[in-house]
Protein backbone atom coordinates (compact mmCIF):
# COMPACT_ATOMS: atom_id res chain seq x y z
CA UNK A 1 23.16 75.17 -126.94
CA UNK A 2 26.01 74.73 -129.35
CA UNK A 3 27.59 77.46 -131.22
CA UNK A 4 29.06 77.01 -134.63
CA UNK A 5 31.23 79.83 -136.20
CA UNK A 6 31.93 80.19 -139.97
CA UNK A 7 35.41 81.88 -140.35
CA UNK A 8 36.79 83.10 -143.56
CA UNK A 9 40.76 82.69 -143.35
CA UNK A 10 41.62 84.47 -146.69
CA UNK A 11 42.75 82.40 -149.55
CA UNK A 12 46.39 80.54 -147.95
CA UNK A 13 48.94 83.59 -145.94
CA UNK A 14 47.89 83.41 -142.01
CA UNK A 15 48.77 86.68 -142.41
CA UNK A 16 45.41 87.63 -143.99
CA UNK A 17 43.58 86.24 -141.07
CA UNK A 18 41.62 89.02 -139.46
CA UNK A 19 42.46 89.30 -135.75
CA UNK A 20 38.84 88.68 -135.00
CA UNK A 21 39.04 85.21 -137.37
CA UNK A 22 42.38 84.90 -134.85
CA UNK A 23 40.08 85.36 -131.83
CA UNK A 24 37.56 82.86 -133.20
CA UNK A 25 39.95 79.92 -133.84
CA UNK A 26 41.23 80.22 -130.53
CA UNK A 27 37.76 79.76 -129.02
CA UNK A 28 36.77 76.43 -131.19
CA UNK A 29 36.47 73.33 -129.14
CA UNK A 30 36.04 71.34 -131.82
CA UNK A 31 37.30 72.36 -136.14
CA UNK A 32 35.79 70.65 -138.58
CA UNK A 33 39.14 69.77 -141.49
CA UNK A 34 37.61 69.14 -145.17
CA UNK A 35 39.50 66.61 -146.79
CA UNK A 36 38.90 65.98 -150.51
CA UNK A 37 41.29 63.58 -151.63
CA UNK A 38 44.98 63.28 -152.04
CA UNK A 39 45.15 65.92 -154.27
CA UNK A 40 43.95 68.44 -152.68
CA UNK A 41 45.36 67.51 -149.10
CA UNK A 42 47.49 70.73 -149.37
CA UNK A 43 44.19 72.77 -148.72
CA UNK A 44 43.68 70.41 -145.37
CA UNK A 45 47.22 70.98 -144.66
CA UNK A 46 47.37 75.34 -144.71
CA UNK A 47 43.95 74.90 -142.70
CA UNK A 48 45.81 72.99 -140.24
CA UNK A 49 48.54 75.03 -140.27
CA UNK A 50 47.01 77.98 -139.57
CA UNK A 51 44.98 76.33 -136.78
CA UNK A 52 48.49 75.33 -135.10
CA UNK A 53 49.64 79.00 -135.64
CA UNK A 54 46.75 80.60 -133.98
CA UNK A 55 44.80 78.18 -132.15
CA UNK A 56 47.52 77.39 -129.14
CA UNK A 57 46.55 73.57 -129.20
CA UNK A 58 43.00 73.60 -127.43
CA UNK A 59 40.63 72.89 -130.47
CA UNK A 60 40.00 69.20 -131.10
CA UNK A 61 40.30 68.29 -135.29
CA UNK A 62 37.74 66.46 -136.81
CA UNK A 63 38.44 65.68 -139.94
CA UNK A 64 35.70 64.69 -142.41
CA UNK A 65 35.44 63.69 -146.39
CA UNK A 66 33.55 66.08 -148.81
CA UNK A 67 31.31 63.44 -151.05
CA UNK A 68 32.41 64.57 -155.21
CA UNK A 69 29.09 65.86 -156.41
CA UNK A 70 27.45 64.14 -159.36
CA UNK A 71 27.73 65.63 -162.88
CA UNK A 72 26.42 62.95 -165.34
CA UNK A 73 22.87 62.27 -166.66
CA UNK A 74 21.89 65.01 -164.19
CA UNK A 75 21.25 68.98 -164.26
CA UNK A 76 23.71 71.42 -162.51
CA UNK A 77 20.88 72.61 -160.11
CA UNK A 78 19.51 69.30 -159.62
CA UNK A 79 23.27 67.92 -159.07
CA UNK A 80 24.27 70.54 -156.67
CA UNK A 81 20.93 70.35 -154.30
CA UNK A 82 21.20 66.26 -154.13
CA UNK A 83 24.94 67.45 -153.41
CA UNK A 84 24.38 70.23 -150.23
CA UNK A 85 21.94 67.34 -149.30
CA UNK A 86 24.48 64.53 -148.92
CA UNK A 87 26.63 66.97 -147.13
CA UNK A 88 24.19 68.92 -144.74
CA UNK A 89 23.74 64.76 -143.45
CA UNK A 90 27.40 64.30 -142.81
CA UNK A 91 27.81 68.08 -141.04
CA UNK A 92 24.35 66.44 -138.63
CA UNK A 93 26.04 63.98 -138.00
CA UNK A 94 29.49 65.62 -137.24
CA UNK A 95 27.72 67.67 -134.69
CA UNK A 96 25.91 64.72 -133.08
CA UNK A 97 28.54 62.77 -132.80
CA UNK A 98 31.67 65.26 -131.47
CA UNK A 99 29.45 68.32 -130.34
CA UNK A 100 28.32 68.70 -126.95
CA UNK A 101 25.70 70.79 -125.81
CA UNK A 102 27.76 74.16 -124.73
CA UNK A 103 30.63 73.21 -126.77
CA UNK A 104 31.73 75.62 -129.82
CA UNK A 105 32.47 73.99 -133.62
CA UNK A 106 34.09 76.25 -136.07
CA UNK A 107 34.49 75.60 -139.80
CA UNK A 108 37.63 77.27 -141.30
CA UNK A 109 36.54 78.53 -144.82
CA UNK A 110 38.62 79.59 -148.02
CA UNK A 111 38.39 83.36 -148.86
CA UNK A 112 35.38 84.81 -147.39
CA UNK A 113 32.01 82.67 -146.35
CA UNK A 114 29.74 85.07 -148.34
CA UNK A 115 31.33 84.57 -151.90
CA UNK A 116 30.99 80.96 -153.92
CA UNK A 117 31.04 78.91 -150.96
CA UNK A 118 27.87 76.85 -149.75
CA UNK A 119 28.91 76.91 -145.48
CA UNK A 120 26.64 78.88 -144.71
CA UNK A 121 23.90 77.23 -146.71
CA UNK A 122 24.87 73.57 -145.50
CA UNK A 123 24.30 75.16 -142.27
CA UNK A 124 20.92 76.08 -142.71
CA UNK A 125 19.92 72.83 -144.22
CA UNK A 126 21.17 71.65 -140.76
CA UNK A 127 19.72 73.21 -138.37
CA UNK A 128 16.13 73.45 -140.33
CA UNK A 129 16.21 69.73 -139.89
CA UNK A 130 15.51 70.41 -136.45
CA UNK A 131 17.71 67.54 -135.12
CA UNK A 132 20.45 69.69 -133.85
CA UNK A 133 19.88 73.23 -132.45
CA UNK A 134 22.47 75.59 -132.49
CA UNK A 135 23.85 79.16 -133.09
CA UNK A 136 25.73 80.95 -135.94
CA UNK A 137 28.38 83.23 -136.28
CA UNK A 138 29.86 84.33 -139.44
CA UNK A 139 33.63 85.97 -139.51
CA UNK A 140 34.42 87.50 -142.95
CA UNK A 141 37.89 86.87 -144.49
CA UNK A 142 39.77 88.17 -147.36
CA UNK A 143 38.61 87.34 -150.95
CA UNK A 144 40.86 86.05 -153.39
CA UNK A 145 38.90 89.16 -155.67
CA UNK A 146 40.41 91.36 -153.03
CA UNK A 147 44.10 89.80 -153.47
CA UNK A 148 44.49 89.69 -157.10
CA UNK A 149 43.93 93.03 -156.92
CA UNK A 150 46.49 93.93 -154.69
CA UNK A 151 48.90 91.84 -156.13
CA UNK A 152 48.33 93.67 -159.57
CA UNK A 153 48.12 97.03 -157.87
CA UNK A 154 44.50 98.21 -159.36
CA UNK A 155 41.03 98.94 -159.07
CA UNK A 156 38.55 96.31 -159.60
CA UNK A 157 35.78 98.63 -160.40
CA UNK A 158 36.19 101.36 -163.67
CA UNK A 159 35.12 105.15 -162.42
CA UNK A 160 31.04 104.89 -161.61
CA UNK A 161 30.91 101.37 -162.61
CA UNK A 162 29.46 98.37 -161.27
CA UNK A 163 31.31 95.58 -159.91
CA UNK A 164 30.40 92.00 -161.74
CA UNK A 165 31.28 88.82 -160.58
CA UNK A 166 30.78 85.45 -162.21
CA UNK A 167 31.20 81.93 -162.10
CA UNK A 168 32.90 80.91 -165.94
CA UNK A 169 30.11 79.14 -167.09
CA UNK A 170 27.98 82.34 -167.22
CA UNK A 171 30.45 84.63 -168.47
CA UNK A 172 29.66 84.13 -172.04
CA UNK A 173 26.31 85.65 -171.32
CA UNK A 174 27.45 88.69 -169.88
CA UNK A 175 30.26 89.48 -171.15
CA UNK A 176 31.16 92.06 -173.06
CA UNK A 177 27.18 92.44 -173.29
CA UNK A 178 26.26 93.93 -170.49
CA UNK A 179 29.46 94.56 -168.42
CA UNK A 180 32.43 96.12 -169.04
CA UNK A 181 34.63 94.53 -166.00
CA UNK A 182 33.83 91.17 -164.59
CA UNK A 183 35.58 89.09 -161.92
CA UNK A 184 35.37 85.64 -163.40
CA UNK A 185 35.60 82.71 -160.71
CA UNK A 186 35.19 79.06 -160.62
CA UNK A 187 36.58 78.67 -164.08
CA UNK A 188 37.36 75.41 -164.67
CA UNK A 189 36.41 75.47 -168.87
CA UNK A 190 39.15 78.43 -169.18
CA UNK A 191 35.89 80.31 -170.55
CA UNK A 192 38.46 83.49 -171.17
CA UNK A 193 39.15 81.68 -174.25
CA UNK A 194 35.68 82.38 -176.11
CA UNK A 195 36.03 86.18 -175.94
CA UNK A 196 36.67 87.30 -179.27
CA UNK A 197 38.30 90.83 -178.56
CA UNK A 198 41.54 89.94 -178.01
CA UNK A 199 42.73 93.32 -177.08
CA UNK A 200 40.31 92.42 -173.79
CA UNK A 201 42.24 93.34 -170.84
CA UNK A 202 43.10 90.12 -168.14
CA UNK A 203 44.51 90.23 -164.85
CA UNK A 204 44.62 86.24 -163.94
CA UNK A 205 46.07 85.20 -160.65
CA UNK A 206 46.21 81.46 -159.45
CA UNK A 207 47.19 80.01 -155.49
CA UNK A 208 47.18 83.25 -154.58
CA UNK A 209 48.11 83.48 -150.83
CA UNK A 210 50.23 80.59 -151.20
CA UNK A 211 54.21 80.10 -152.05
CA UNK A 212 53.60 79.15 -155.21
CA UNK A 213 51.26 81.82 -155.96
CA UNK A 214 51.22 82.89 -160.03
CA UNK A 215 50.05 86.01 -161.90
CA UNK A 216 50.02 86.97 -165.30
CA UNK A 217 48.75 90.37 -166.89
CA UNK A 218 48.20 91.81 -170.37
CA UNK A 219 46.11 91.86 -173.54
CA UNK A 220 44.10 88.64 -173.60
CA UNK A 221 45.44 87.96 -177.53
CA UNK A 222 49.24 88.29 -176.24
CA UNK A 223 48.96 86.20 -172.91
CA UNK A 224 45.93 83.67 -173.04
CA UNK A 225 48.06 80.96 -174.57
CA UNK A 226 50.27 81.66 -171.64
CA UNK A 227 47.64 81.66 -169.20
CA UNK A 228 46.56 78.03 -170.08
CA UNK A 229 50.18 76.35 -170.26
CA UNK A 230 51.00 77.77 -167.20
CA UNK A 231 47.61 76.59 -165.63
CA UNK A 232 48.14 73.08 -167.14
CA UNK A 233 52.03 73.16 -165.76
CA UNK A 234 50.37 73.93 -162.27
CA UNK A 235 47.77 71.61 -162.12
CA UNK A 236 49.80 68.76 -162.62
CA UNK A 237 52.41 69.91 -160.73
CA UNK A 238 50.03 70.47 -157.61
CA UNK A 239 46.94 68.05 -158.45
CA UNK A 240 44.61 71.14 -158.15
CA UNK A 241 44.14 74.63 -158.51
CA UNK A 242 42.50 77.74 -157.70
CA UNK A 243 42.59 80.62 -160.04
CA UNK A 244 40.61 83.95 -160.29
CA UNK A 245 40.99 86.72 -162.99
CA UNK A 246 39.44 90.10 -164.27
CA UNK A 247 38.41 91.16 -167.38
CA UNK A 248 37.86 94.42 -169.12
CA UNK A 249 36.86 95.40 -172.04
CA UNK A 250 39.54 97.26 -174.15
CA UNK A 251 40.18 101.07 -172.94
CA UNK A 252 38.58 103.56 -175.55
């Protein structure tokens, strides 16, 4: 039967690869490469990296393009299912076509397979098609949550609090409402921008793992502004970006 393992390789360093994500790579007969376009080609490029670094040559790369998913005239559920869809097809046929029986695929995934990523999910889809049989093995990696706070030096979580962790679309409706401290990812509407206390407390970190890696920290009125040139610089610098950031609520 075929194996398939779902590593999480941190958010860029190959120093935040886990020694059993190390273990894992080195295994692989065959990794799976996302590419999704020219600009982002770096992301391709630090998995492949890291694959030279730790997989001593023996894997096989298969690299494979990630369809854009299809925003107008068309709900975000209803978008992202048709989405997995397209893409649970192309994984099928991946496996068909450069998976043997016996052999072992691996996927190399950003940050950690658990948070905001659909692998795992895609996966499923495959396998309950019942064209390809195989087995699963998840490896968890470092979160980008779990770097910015490091790189800040502080707790994500206040004393006896809950931790709260969003995608920006939905932070509106929780925030300041019904949490205190959210984790706000996937924010590609800067929704940081429609919270009216500006003495709100943001930790925002963007590329983090990387060499060009940014963070900025303070009161939300004297560093949003900031925040958004310097995301706007970076973006067209780069052609893409990946930021995460905390919020909380002024200290009383």
């Amino acid at each position: 039967m075929r194996r398939i393992l779902v590593i999480g390789i941190g958010t860029g360093d190959p120093d935040h690869l886990t020694l059993e994500a190390i273990k894992a790579i080195g295994e692989a007969n065959v990794i799976f490469v996302p590419t999704k376009g020219e600009d982002k080609a770096e992301l391709a490029d630090v998995r492949r990296s890291m694959i030279a670094l730790h997989g001593a040559g023996a894997a096989r790369l298969v690299d494979f393009a990630v369809p854009r998913r299809q925003t107008d005239g068309i709900g975000y559920r209803q978008g992202v299912d048709l989405w997995h869809a397209e893409i649970a097809d192309i994984h099928e046929r991946l496996f068909l076509d450069h998976l043997a029986d016996g052999e072992t695929g691996a996927f190399l995934v950003w940050g950690d397979p658990m948070l905001y990523d659909s692998t795992i999910r895609l996966l499923e889809r495959v396998r309950d098609g019942g064209r390809v049989a195989f087995e699963m093995s998840v490896l968890p990696g470092i979160t980008s949550i779990q770097l910015l706070a490091a790189r800040h030096r502080i707790p994500i979580n206040g004393i006896g609090q809950p931790v709260t962790i969003t995608p920006g679309r939905r932070l509106s409706e929780i925030f300041p409402q019904t949490a205190q401290s959210v984790v706000v990812m996937l924010d590609g509407e800067e929704a940081f921008l429609a919270v009216e206390d500006l003495e709100t407390e943001i930790f925002w970190g963007a590329y983090l793992g990387l060499p060009q890696e940014i963070t900025i920290a303070g009161r939300l009125g004297a560093v949003r502004e900031t925040i958004v040139a310097m995301r706007a610089q970076a973006r067209a610098r780069h052609g893409w970006i990946m930021d995460v950031y905390l919020l909380r609520t002024p200290a009383t």
